[in-house]
Protein backbone atom coordinates (compact mmCIF):
# COMPACT_ATOMS: atom_id res chain seq x y z
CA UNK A 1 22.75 26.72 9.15
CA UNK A 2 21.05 24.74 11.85
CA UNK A 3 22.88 22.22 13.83
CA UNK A 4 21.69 19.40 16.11
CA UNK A 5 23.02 17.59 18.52
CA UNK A 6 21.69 14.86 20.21
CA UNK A 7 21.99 13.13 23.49
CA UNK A 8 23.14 10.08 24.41
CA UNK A 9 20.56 8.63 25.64
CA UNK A 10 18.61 10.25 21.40
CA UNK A 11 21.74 7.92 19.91
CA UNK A 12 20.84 4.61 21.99
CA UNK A 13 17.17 5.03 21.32
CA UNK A 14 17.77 5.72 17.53
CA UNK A 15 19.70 2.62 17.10
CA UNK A 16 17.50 0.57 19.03
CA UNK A 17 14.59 1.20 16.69
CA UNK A 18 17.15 1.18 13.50
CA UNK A 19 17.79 -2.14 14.92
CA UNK A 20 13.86 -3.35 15.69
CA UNK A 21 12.99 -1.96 12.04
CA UNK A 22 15.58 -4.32 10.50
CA UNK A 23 14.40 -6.98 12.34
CA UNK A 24 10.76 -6.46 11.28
CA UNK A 25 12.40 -6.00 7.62
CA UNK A 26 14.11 -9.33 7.93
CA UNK A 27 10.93 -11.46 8.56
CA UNK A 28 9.37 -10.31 6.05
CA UNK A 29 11.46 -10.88 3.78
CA UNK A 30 11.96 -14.35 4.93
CA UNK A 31 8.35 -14.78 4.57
CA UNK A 32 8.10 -13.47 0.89
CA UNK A 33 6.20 -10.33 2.16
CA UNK A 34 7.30 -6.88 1.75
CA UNK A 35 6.99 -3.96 4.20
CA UNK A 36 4.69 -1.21 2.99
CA UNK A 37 3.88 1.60 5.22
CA UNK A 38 5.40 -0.71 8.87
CA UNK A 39 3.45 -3.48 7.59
CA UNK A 40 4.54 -7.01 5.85
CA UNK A 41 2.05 -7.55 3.12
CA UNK A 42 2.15 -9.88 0.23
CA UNK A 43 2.60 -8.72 -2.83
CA UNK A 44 1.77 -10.99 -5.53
CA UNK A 45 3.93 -11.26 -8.84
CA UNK A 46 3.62 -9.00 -11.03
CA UNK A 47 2.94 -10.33 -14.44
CA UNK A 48 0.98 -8.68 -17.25
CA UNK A 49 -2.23 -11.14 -16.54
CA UNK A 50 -1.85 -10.63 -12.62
CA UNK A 51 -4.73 -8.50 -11.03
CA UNK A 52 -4.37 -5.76 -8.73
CA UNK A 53 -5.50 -6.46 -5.38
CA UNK A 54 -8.04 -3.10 -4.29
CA UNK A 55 -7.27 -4.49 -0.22
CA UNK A 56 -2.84 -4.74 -0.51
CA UNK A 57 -2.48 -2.97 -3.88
CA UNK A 58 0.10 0.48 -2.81
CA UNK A 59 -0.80 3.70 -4.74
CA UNK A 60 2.05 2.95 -7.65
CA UNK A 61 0.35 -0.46 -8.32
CA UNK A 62 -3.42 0.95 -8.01
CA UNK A 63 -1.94 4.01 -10.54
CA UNK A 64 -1.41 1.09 -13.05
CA UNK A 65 -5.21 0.85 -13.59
CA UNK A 66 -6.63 2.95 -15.93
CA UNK A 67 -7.95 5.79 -15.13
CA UNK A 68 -6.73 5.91 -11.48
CA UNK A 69 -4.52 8.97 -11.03
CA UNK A 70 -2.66 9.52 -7.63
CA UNK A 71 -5.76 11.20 -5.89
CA UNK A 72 -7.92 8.36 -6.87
CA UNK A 73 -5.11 5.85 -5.65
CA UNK A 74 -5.09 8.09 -2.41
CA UNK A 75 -8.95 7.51 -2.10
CA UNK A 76 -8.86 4.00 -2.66
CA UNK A 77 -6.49 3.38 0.19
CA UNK A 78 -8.10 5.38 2.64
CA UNK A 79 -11.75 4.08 1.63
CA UNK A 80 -10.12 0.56 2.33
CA UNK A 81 -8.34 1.73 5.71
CA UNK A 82 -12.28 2.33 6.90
CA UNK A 83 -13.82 -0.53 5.67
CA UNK A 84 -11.83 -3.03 3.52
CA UNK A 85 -13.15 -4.28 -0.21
CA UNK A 86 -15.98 -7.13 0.12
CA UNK A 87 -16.21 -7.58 -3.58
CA UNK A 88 -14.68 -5.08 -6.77
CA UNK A 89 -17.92 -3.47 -7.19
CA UNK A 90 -17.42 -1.67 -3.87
CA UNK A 91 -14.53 0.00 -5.32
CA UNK A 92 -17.90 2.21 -6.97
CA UNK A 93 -18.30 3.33 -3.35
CA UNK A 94 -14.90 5.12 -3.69
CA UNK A 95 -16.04 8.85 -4.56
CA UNK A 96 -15.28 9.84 -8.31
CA UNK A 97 -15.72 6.23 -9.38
CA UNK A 98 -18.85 5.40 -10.84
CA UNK A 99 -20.13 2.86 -13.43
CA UNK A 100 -18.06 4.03 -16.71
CA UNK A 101 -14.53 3.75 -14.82
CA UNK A 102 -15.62 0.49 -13.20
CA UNK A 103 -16.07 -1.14 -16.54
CA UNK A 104 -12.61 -0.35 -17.51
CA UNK A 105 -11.21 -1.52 -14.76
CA UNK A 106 -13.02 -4.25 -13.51
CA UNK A 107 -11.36 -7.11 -15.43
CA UNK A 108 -7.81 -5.79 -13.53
CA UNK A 109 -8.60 -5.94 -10.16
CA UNK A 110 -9.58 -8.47 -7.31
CA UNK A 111 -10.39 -8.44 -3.92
């Protein structure tokens, strides 16, 4: 058994952040944004004719598209965190996704 104890001075600076995260939580809420990853990002709707969004989309959302597994989703998002999505045919830029994969997708996703 391990047991920590923290200073005072570990208490005041936890709460102070607790308290600046649900602040940051807060307005984005109140501007119909979510927080993903410490950032507020739109997410559109989701409806079944709504497109997924290769420059927002998470990993769960991008894993909707088929043929996109979790280490495809993974790739997608850090390809984008380099050099965002200019159009959906750069997603073929994305190692492992060539030409077949794009044509199943394609009509899915947006930029």
């Amino acid at each position: 058994m391990v047991i920590i104890v923290y200073s005072k001075q570990e208490v005041i600076d936890f709460a102070k952040t607790k308290e600046v995260e649900k602040q940051v939580e807060l307005k984005c809420e109140n501007a119909y944004e979510t927080l993903v990853n410490g950032a507020c990002i739109k997410i559109e709707e989701n409806t079944t004719n709504s497109k997924i969004n290769l420059n927002t989309a998470t990993k769960e959302q991008l894993m909707t598209l088929s043929g996109i597994g979790e280490a495809k989703a993974e790739d997608i998002i850090k390809y984008r965190e380099k050099e965002p999505f200019k159009s959906i045919e750069d997603i073929k830029k994305v190692s492992g996704i060539g030409d077949s994969l794009f044509a199943k997708i394609k009509e899915n996703i947006t930029i």
